[in-house]
N, C-alpha and C. Protein backbone atom coordinates (compact mmCIF):
# COMPACT_ATOMS: atom_id res chain seq x y z
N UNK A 1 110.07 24.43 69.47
CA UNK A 1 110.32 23.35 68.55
C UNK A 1 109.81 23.74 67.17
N UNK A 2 110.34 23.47 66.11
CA UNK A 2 110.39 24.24 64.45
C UNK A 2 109.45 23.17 64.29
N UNK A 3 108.10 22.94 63.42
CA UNK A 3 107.73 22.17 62.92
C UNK A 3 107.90 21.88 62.15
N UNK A 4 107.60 23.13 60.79
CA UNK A 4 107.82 23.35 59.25
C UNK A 4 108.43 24.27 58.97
N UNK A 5 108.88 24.53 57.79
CA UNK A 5 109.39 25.59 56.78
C UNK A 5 108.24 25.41 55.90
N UNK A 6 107.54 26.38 55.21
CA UNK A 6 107.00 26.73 54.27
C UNK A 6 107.22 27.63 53.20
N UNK A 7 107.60 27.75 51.85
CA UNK A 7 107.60 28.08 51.26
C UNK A 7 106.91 28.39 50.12
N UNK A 8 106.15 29.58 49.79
CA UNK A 8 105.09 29.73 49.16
C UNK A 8 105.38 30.20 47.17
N UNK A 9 106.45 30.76 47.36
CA UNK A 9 107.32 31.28 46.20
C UNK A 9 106.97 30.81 44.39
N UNK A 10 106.17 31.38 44.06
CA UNK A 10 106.29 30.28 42.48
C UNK A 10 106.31 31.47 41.55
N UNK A 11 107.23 31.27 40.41
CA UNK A 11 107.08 32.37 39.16
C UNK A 11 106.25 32.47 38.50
N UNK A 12 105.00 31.40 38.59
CA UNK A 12 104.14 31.43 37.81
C UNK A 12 102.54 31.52 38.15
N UNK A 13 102.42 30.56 39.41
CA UNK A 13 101.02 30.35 39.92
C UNK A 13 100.91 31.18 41.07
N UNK A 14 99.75 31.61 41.00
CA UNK A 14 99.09 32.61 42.16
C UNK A 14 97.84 31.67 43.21
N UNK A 15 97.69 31.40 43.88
CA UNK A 15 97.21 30.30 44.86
C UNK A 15 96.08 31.78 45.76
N UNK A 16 94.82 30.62 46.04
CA UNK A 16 94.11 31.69 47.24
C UNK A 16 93.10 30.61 48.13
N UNK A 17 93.06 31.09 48.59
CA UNK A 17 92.51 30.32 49.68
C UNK A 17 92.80 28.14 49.65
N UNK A 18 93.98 28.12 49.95
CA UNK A 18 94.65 26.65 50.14
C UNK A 18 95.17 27.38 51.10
N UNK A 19 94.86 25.64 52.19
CA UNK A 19 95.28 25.35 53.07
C UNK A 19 97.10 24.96 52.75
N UNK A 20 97.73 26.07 53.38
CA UNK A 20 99.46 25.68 53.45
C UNK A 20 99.78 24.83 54.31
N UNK A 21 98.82 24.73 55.86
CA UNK A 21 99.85 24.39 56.95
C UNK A 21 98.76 23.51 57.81
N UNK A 22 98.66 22.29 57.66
CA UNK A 22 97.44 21.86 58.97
C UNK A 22 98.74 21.18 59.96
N UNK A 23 98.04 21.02 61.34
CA UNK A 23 98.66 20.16 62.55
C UNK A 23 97.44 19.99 63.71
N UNK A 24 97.42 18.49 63.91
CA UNK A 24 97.15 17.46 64.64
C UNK A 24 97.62 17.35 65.88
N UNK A 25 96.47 17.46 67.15
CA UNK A 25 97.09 17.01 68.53
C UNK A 25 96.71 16.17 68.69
N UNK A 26 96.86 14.88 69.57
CA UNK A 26 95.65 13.62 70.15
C UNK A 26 95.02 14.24 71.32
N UNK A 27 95.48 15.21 71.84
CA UNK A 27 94.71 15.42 73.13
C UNK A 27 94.55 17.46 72.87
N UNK A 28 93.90 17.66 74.31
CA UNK A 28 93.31 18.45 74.40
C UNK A 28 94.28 19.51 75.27
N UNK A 29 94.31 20.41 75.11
CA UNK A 29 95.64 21.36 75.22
C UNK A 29 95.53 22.22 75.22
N UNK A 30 95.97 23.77 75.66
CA UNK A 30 96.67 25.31 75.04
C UNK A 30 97.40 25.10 74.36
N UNK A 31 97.81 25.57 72.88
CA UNK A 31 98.65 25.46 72.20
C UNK A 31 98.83 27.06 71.82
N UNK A 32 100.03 27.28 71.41
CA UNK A 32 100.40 28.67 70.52
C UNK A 32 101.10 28.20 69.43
N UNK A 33 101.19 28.90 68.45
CA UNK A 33 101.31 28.96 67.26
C UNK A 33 102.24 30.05 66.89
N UNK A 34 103.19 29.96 66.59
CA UNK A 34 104.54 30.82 66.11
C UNK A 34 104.68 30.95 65.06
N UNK A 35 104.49 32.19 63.95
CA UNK A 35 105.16 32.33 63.16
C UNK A 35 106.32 32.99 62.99
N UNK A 36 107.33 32.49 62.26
CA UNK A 36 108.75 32.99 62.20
C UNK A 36 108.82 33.40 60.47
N UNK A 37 109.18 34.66 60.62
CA UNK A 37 109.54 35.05 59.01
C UNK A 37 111.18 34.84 58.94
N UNK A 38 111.25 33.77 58.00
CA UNK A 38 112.97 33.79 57.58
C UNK A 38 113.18 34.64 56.47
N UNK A 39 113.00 35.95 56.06
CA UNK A 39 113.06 37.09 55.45
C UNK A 39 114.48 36.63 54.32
N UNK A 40 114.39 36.76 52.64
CA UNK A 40 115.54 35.91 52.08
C UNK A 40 115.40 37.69 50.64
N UNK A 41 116.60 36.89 50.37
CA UNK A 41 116.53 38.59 49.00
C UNK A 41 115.16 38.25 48.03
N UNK A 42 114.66 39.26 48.20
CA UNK A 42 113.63 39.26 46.77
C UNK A 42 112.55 39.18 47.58
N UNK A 43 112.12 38.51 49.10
CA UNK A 43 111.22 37.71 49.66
C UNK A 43 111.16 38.31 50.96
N UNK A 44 111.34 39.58 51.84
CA UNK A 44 111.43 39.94 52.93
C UNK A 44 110.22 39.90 54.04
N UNK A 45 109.17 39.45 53.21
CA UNK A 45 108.32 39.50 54.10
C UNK A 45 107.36 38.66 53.55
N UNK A 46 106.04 38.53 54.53
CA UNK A 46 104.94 37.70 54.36
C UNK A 46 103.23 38.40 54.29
N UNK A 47 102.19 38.08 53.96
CA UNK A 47 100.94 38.28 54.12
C UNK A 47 99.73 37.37 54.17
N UNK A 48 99.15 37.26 55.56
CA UNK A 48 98.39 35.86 55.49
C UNK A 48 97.30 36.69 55.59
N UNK A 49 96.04 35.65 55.64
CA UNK A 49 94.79 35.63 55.92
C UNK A 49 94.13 35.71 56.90
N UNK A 50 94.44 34.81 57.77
CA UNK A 50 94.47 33.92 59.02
C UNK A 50 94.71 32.89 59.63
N UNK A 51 94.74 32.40 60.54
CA UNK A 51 94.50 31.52 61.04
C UNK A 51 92.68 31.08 61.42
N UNK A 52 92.91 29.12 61.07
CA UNK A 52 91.68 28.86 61.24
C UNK A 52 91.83 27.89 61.99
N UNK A 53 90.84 27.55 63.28
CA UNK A 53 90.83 26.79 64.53
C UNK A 53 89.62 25.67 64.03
N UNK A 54 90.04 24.25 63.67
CA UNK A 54 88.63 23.58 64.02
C UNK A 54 88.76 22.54 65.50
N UNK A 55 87.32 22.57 65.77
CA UNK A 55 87.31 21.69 67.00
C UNK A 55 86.54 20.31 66.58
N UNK A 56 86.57 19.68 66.91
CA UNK A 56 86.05 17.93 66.62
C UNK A 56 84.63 18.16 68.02
């Protein structure tokens, strides 16, 4: 199931450490986490940081 599209792209501003992407479960779970690169002209690829896990 697709949650988001994200798009990070700007001609002008350079961004670092912001949060792009949070998500919320009510319960307690295994979850995985998919990233999908939709690779576009000019834009073929991606570079993250990480991923960050908080627990309550």
């Amino acid at each position: 199931m697709k949650d988001t599209t994200v798009d990070l792209k700007s001609p002008t501003t350079t961004k670092y450490r912001d949060a792009i992407w949070t998500k919320s479960w009510s319960n307690q779970s295994r979850r995985t986490i998919k990233i999908v690169i939709e690779g576009t002209s000019g834009r073929p690829s991606i570079t993250t940081d990480g991923l960050v896990y908080l627990k309550d």
